[in-house]
Structures are given as structure tokens and as C-alpha cells.
Protein backbone atom coordinates (compact mmCIF):
# COMPACT_ATOMS: atom_id res chain seq x y z
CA UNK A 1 0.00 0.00 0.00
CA UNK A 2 1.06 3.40 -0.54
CA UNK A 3 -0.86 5.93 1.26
CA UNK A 4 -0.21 9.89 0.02
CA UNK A 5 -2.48 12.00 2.42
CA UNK A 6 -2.01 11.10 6.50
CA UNK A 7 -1.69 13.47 9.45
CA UNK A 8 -0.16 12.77 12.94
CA UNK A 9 -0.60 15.07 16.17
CA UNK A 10 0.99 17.91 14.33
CA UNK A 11 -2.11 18.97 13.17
CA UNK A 12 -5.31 17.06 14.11
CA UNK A 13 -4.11 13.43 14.49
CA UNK A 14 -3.52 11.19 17.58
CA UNK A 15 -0.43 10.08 16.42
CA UNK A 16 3.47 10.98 16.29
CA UNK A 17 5.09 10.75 13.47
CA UNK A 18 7.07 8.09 14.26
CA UNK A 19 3.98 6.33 15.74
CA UNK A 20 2.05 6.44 12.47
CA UNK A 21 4.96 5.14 10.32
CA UNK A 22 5.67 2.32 12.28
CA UNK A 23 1.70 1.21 12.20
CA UNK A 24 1.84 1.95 8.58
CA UNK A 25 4.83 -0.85 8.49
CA UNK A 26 2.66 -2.86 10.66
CA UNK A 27 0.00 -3.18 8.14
CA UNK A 28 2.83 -3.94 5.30
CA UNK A 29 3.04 -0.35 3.72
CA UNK A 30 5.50 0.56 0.94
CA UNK A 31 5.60 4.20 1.32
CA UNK A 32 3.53 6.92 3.37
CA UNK A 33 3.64 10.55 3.18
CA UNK A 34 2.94 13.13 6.07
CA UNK A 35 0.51 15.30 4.98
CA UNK A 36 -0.06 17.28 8.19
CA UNK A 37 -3.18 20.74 7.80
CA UNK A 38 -1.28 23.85 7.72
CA UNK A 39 -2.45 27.29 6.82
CA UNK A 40 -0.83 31.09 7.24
CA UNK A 41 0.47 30.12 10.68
CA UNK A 42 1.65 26.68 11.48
CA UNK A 43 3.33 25.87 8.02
CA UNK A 44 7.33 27.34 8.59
CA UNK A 45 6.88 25.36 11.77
CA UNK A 46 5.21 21.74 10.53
CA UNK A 47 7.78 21.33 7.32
CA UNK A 48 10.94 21.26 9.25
CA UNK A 49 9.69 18.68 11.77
CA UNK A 50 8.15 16.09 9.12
CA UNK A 51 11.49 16.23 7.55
CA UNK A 52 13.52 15.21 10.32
CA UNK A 53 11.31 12.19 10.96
CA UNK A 54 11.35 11.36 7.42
CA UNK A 55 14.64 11.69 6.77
CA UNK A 56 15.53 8.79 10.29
CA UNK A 57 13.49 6.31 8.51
CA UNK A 58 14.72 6.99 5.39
CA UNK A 59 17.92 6.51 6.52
CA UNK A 60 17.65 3.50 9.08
CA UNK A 61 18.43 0.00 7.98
CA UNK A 62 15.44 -1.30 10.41
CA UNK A 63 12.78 -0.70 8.32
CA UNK A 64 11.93 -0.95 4.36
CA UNK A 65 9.35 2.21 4.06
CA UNK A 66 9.58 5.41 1.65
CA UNK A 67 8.52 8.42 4.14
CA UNK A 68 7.56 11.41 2.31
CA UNK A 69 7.34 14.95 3.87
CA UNK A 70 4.39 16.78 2.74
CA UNK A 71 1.68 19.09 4.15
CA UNK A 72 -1.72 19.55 3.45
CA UNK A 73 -3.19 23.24 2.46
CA UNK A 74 -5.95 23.54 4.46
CA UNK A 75 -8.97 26.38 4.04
CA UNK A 76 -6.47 28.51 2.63
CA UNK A 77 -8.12 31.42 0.75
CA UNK A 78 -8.07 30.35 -3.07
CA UNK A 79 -5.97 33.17 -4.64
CA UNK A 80 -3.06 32.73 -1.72
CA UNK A 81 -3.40 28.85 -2.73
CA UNK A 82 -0.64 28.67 -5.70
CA UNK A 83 1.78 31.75 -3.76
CA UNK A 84 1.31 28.93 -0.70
CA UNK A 85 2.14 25.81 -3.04
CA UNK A 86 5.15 27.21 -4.42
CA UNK A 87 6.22 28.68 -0.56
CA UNK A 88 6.10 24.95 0.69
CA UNK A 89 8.18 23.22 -1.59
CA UNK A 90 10.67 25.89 -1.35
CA UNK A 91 10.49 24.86 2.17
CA UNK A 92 11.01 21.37 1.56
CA UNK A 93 7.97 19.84 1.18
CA UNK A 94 8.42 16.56 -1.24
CA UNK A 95 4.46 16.26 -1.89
CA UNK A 96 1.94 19.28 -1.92
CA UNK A 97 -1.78 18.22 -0.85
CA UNK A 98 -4.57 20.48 -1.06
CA UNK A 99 -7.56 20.23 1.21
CA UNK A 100 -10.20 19.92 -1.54
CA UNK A 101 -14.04 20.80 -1.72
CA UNK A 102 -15.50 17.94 0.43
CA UNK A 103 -19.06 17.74 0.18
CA UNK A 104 -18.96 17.64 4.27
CA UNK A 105 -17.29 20.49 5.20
CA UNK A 106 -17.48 24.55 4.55
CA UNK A 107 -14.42 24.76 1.82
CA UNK A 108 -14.25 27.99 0.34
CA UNK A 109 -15.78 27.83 -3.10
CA UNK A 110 -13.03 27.73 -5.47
CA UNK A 111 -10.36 25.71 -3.61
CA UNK A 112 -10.54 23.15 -6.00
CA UNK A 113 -10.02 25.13 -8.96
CA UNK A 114 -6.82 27.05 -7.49
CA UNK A 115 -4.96 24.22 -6.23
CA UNK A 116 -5.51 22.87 -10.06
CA UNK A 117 -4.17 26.27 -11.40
CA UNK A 118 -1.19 25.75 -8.51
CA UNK A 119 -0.41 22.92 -9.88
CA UNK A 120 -0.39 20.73 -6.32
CA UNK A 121 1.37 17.18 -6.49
CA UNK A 122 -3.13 16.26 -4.91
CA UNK A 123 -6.30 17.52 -5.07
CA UNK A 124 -7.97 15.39 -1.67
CA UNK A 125 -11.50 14.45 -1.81
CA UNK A 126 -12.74 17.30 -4.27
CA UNK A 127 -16.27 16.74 -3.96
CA UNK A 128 -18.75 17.36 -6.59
CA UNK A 129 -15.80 18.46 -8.74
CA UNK A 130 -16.47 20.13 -12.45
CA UNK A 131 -15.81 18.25 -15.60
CA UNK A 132 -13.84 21.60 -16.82
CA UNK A 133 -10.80 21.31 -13.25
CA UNK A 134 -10.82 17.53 -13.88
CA UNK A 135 -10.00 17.94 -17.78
CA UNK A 136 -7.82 21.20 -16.45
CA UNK A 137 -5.95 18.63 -13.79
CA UNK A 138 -5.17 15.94 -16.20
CA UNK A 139 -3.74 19.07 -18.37
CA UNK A 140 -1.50 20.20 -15.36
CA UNK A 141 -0.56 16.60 -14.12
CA UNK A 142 -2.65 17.02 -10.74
CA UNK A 143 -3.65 13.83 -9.32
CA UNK A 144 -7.15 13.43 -8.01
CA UNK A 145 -8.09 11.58 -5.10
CA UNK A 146 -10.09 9.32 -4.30
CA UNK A 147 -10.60 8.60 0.03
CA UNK A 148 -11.46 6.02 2.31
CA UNK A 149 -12.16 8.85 4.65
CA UNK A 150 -16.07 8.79 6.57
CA UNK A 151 -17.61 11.92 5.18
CA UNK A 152 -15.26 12.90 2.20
CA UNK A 153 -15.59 9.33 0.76
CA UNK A 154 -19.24 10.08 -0.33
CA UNK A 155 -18.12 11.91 -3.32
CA UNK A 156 -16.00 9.01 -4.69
CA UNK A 157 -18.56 8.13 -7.70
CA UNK A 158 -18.82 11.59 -8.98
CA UNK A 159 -15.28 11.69 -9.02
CA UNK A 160 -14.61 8.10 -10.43
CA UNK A 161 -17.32 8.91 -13.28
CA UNK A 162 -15.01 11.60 -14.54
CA UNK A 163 -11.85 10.33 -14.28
CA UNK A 164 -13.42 7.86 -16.02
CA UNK A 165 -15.03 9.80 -18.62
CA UNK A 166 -11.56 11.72 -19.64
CA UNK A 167 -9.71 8.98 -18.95
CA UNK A 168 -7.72 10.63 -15.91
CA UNK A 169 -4.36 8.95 -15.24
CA UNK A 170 -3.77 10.52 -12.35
CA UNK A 171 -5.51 8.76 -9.78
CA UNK A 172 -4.81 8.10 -6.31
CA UNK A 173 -6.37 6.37 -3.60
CA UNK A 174 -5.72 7.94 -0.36
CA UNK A 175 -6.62 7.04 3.83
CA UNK A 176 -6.18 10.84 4.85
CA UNK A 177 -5.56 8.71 8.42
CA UNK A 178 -6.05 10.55 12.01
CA UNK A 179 -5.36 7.51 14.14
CA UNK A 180 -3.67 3.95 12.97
CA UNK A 181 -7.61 2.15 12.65
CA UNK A 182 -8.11 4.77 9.59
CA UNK A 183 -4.55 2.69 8.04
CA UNK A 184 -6.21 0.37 5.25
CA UNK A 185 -4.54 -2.71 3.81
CA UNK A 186 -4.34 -3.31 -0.13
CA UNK A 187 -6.90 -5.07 -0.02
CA UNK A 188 -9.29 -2.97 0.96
CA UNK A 189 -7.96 -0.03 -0.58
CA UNK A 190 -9.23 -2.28 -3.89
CA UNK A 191 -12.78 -2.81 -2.85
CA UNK A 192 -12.99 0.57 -2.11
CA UNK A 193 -11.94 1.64 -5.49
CA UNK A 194 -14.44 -1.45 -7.05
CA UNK A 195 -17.25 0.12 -4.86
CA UNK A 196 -16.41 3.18 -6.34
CA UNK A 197 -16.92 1.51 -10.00
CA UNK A 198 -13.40 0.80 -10.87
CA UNK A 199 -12.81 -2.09 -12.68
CA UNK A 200 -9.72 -4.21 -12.79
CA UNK A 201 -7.39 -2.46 -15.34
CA UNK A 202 -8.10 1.08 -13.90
CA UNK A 203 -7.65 -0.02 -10.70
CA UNK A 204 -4.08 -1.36 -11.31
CA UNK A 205 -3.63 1.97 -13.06
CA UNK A 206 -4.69 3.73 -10.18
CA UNK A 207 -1.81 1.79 -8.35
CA UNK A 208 0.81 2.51 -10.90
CA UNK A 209 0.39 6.36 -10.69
CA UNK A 210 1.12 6.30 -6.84
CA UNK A 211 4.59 4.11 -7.38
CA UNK A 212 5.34 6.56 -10.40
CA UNK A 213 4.40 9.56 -7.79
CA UNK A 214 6.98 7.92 -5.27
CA UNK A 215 9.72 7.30 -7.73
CA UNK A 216 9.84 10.82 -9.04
CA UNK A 217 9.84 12.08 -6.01
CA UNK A 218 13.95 13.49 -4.79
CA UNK A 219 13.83 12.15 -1.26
């Protein structure tokens, strides 16, 4: 499994960093990015700590696991979202999430659209998403997202009807994880995606574009 959106108690998770990748080895994880919320204020201070972690199991013979520092953009006003996207990496953040227009929560309209135009490495859970940002994201190589999350996971057929539609390569399936039960295996990261009407081929597909996402990635 490789798992591109999770968040420890840097932001609104239970776990440490270090706690969360060692359950994500637990339940025999290839790779797993921290992908803590950040907006105006906490984002100089989140980067430098995910990279530190990272960078131990990166380096430790102990364990076999790719750990990716990243941060999520969260309810960041759309027109400081690209200025933001571009400030993070600068900072050192490998993979660039943006907290997309979730049918459960109060997003600000236009969040999706921005990140697209940012050109973030994810677009989470982007709701009722328009044809036009989905054709615009497979245009600027932003992958789309499809969650296991309760609540942002109900918008997983609108979104797998388009990517479908415009045949989308870049598709992800993501845990955006609080605690270790949210974790998923393989498994059940593929009946999720068959649920959401994914057949076979696309679903392998699906699982290429994360191990191409991790091998182009500098860690």
C-alpha cells in the first residue's frame, strides 16, 4: 500500500510521526507521506519537523518504508493557494496536498479550482468536482483523489465517473488517516476503489500512478 495523504498530532491526528509510520509498516506499507493541515500560521513550523522524521526512517536499515514529507493546504483562501504551493516546496515539502471541496465540510468555493491552477502534487477528496478542473488537472498533471475517509468518501462516484469519462491517469487512492484504525490494507484499498466503479485495469492503473508519484519524487 502506498498511502499519500495522513496526518499525525501535528495537526489534528492522535499520532506521532514516528507512531504512524511504524503502524503503517505494521500493516505492510511501501511508502507513506505526512501530509499534516497547515495554513498562514503553522506551516514554517510543521515542514521542518516532518522532515527530520522522514529523513531517520529513510535513513535506518530497520525498516523498508519510503517516508515522504508533505503538508496539506488547508482552508487557505483560493488566490493565496498557488503563492502557498510554491512557498512549501521551497520549504522542503516533497508532496503538496490540497484540502479539496469535500461535500462535508465549509471549503471555500473555489479551492478546488486554485490548487488545479497551482499545480499541487493532490487535489484530496474534491467533492462534486467540475468536468472543466478535472479535464484542467489531467492538463497540469494534478492527481485526483479518491478517500477512504467517513464523510469525504461520499463523493467518490462523482469523481470516479469523470476520471473515467476523460480517462484521468492521475488517480490516487488515499486514507487521509487521524489515528492507525483509519490505516487500510491493499486489499481494501481495492474494494474501495471497485465500490467506487473501478474495474480491474483502472484499478491497477490507479496503483501505478502512486509508485510513479513515489519514484519521481527526490527524497
Amino acid at each position: 500500500m502506498i498511502d499519500l495523504h495522513t496526518h499525525t498530532f501535528l495537526s489534528d491526528g492522535i499520532l506521532s510521526p514516528s507512531e504512524l509510520i511504524i503502524q503503517a509498516i505494521s500493516k505492510g506499507y511501501k511508502a507513506v507521506a505526512i501530509t499534516d493541515h497547515c495554513d498562514y500560521s503553522n506551516y514554517k513550523m510543521i515542514i521542518p519537523m516532518v522532515i527530520e522524521v522522514c529523513q531517520k526512517f529513510n535513513n535506518s536499515s530497520l525498516y523498508n518504508i519510503r517516508c515522504i514529507p508533505g503538508i496539506e493546504l488547508t482552508y487557505v483562501l483560493p488566490e493565496h493557494i498557488p503563492a502557498m504551493i510554491e512557498e512549501v516546496r521551497l520549504l522542503g515539502a516533497k508532496l503538496v496536498v490540497v484540502h479539496g471541496e469535500t461535500p462535508v465540510e465549509p471549503v471555500p468555493v473555489g479551492t478546488n479550482h486554485a490548487a488545479i491552477i497551482g499545480k499541487a502534487d493532490i487535489l484530496a477528496h474534491p467533492g462534486l468536482i467540475d468536468e472543466n478542473d478535472v479535464q484542467l488537472a489531467i492538463k497540469n498533471n494534478v492527481n485526483l483523489e479518491i478517500t477512504s475517509r467517513q464523510g469525504h468518501s461520499l463523493a467518490n462516484g462523482h469523481l470516479a465517473q469523470l476520471v473515467k469519462k476523460y480517462d484521468c491517469q492521475n488517480t490516487v487512492i488515499d486514507t487521509d488517516s487521524h489515528k492507525d484504525t483509519d490505516l487500510i490494507t491493499k486489499q481494501t484499498a481495492i474494494k474501495i476503489l471497485q465500490c467506487a466503479g473501478f474495474n480491474n485495469a483502472e484499478i491497477k492503473k490507479i496503483f501505478d500512478n502512486s509508485e510513479k508519484i513515489i519514484l519521481n519524487l527526490k527524497l
